[in-house]
C-alpha atoms as a PDB file:
ATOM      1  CA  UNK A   1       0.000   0.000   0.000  1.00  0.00           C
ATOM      2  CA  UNK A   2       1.245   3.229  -0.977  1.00  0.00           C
ATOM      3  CA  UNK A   3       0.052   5.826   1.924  1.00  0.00           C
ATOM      4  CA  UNK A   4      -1.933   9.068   0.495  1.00  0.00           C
ATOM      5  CA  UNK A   5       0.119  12.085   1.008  1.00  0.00           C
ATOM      6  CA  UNK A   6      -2.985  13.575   3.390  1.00  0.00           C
ATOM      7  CA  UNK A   7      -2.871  10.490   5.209  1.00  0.00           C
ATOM      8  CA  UNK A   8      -0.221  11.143   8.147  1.00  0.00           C
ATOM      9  CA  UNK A   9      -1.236  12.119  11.656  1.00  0.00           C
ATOM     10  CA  UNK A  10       0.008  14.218  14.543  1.00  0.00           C
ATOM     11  CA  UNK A  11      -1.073  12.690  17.427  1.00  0.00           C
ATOM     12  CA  UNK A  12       1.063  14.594  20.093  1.00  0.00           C
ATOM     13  CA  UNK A  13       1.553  18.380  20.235  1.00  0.00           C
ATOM     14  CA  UNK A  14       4.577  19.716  22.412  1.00  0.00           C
ATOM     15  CA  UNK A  15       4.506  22.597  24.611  1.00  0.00           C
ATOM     16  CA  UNK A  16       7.162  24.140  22.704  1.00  0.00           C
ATOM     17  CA  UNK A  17       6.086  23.132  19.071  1.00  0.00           C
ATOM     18  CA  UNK A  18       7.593  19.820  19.193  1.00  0.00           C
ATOM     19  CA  UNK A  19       5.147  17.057  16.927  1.00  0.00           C
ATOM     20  CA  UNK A  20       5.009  13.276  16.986  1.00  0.00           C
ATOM     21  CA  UNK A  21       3.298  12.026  13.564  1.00  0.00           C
ATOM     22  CA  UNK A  22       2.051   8.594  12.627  1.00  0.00           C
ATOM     23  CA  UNK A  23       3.043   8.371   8.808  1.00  0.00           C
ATOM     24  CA  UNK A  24       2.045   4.785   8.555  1.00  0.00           C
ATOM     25  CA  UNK A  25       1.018   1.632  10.337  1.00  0.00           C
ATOM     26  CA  UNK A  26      -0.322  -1.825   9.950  1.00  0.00           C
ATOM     27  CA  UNK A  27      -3.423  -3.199  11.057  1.00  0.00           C
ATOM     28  CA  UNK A  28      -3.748  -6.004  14.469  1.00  0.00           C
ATOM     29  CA  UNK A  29      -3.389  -7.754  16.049  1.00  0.00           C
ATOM     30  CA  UNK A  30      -0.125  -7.277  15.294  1.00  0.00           C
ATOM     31  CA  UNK A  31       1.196  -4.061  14.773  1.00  0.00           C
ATOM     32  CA  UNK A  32       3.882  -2.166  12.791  1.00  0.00           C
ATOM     33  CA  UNK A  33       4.368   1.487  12.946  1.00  0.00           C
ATOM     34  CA  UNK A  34       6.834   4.128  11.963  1.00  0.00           C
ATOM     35  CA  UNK A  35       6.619   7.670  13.310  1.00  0.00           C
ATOM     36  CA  UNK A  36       8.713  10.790  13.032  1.00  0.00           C
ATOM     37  CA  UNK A  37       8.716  12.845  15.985  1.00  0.00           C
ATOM     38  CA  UNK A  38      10.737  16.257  16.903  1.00  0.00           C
ATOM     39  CA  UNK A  39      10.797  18.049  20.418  1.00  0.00           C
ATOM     40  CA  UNK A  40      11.927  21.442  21.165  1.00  0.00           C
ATOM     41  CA  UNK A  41      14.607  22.103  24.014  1.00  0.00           C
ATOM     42  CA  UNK A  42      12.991  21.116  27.057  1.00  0.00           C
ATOM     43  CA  UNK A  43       9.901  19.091  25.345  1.00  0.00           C
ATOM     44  CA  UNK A  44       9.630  15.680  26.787  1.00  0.00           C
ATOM     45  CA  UNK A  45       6.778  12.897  26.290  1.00  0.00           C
ATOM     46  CA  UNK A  46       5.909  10.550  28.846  1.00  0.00           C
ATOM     47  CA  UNK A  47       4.591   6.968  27.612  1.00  0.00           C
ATOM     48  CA  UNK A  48       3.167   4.472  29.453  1.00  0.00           C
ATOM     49  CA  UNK A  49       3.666   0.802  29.157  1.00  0.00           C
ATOM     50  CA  UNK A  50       3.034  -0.994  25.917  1.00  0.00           C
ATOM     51  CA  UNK A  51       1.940  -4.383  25.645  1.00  0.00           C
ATOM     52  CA  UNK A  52       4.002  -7.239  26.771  1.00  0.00           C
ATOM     53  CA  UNK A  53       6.811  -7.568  24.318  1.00  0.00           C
ATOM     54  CA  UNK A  54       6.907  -4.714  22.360  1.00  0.00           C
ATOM     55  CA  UNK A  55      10.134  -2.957  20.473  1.00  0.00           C
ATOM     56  CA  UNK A  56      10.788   0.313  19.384  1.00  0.00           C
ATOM     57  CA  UNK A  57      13.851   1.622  17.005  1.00  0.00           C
ATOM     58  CA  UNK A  58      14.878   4.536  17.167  1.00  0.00           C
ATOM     59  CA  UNK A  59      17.530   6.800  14.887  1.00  0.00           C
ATOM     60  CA  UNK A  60      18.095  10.407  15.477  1.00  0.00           C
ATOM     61  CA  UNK A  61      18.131  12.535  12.571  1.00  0.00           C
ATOM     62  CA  UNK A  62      19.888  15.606  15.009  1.00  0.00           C
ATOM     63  CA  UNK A  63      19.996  16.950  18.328  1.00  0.00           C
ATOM     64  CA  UNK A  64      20.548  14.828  21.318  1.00  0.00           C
ATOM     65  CA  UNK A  65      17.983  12.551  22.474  1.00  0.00           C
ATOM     66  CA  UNK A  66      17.379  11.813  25.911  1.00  0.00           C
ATOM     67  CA  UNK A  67      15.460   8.078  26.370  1.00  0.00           C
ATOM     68  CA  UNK A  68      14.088   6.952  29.546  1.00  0.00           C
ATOM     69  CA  UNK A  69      13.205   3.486  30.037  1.00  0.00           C
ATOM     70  CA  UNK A  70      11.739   2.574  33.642  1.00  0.00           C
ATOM     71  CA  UNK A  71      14.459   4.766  36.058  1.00  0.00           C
ATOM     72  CA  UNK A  72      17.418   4.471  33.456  1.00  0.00           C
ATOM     73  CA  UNK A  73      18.359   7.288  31.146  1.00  0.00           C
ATOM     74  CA  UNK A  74      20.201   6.900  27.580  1.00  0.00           C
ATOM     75  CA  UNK A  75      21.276   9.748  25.495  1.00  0.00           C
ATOM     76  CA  UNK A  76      20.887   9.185  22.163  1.00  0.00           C
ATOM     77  CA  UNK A  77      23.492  12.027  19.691  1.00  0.00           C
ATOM     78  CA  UNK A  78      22.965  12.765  16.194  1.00  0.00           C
ATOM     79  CA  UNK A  79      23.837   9.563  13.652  1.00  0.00           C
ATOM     80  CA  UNK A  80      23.105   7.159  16.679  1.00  0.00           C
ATOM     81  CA  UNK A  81      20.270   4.600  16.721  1.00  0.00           C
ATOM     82  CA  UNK A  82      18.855   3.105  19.684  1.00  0.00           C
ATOM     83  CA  UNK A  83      16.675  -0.361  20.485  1.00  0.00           C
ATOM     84  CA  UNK A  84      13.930  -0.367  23.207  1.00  0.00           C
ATOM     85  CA  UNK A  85      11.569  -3.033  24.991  1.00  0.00           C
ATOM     86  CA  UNK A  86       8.674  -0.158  25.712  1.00  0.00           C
ATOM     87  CA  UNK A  87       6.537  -2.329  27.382  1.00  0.00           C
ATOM     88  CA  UNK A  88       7.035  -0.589  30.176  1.00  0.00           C
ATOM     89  CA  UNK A  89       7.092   3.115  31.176  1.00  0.00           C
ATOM     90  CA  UNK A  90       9.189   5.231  28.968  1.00  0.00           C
ATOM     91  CA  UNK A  91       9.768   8.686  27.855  1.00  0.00           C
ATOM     92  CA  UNK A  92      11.849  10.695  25.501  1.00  0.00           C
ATOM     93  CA  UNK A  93      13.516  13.994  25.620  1.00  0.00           C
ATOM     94  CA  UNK A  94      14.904  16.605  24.121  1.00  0.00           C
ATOM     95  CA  UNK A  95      18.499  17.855  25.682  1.00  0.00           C
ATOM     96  CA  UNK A  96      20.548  20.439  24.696  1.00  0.00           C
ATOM     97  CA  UNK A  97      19.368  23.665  23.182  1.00  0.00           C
ATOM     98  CA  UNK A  98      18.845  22.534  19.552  1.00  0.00           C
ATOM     99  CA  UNK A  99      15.745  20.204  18.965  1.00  0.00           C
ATOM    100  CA  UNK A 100      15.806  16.879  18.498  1.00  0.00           C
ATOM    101  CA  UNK A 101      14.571  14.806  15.445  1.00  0.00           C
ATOM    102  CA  UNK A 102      14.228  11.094  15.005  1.00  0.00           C
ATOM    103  CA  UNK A 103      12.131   8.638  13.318  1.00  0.00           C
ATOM    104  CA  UNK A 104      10.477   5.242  15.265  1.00  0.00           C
ATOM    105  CA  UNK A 105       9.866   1.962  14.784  1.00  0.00           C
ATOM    106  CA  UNK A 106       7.094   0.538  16.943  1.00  0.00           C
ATOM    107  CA  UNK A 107       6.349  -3.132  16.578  1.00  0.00           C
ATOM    108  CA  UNK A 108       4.164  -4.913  19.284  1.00  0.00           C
ATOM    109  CA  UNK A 109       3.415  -9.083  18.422  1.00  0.00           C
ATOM    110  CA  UNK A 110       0.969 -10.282  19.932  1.00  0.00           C
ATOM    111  CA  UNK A 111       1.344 -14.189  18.147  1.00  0.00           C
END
């Protein structure tokens, strides 16, 4: 499937102007999406705890990204690429005074 051009969706707003957007995804039970998100200095999003199981990729496009999973913190520099379990409570945010870009992964199995 080719996505329409129209068809990609913000579904978080930062404070600061930051954006996370949905630019495509497959249909459960098992799902596959990839996102592009960008925070502002000082933006951060707090996630809760995806299903059991579930991944997340992550590759930063520039800036520095800060990734929390449960109490431990990873920073995440420009050119670097990360892997996550996320079923759990996580966050990510921007440090530094330049924002941060990167593009996601999500996949959650449920077979």
């Amino acid at each position: 499937d080719v996505v329409p051009a129209a068809d990609p969706r913000t579904l978080w707003k930062g404070s600061r102007g930051g954006s996370a957007t949905l630019l495509v995804g497959s249909s459960g039970p098992n799902m596959l999406e990839l996102w592009t998100w960008e925070h502002r200095p000082g933006e951060r999003y707090d996630a809760v705890a995806h299903p059991a199981g579930t991944q997340e990729l992550l590759h930063v496009a520039s800036g520095k990204l800060e990734l929390l999973v449960d109490s431990l913190s990873y920073v995440i520099p420009t050119g670097r690429a990360a892997r996550a379990l996320t079923d759990r409570p996580h966050a990510y945010a921007c440090i530094g005074r330049r924002p941060v870009r990167f593009t996601m992964v999500v996949a959650e199995w449920h077979a």
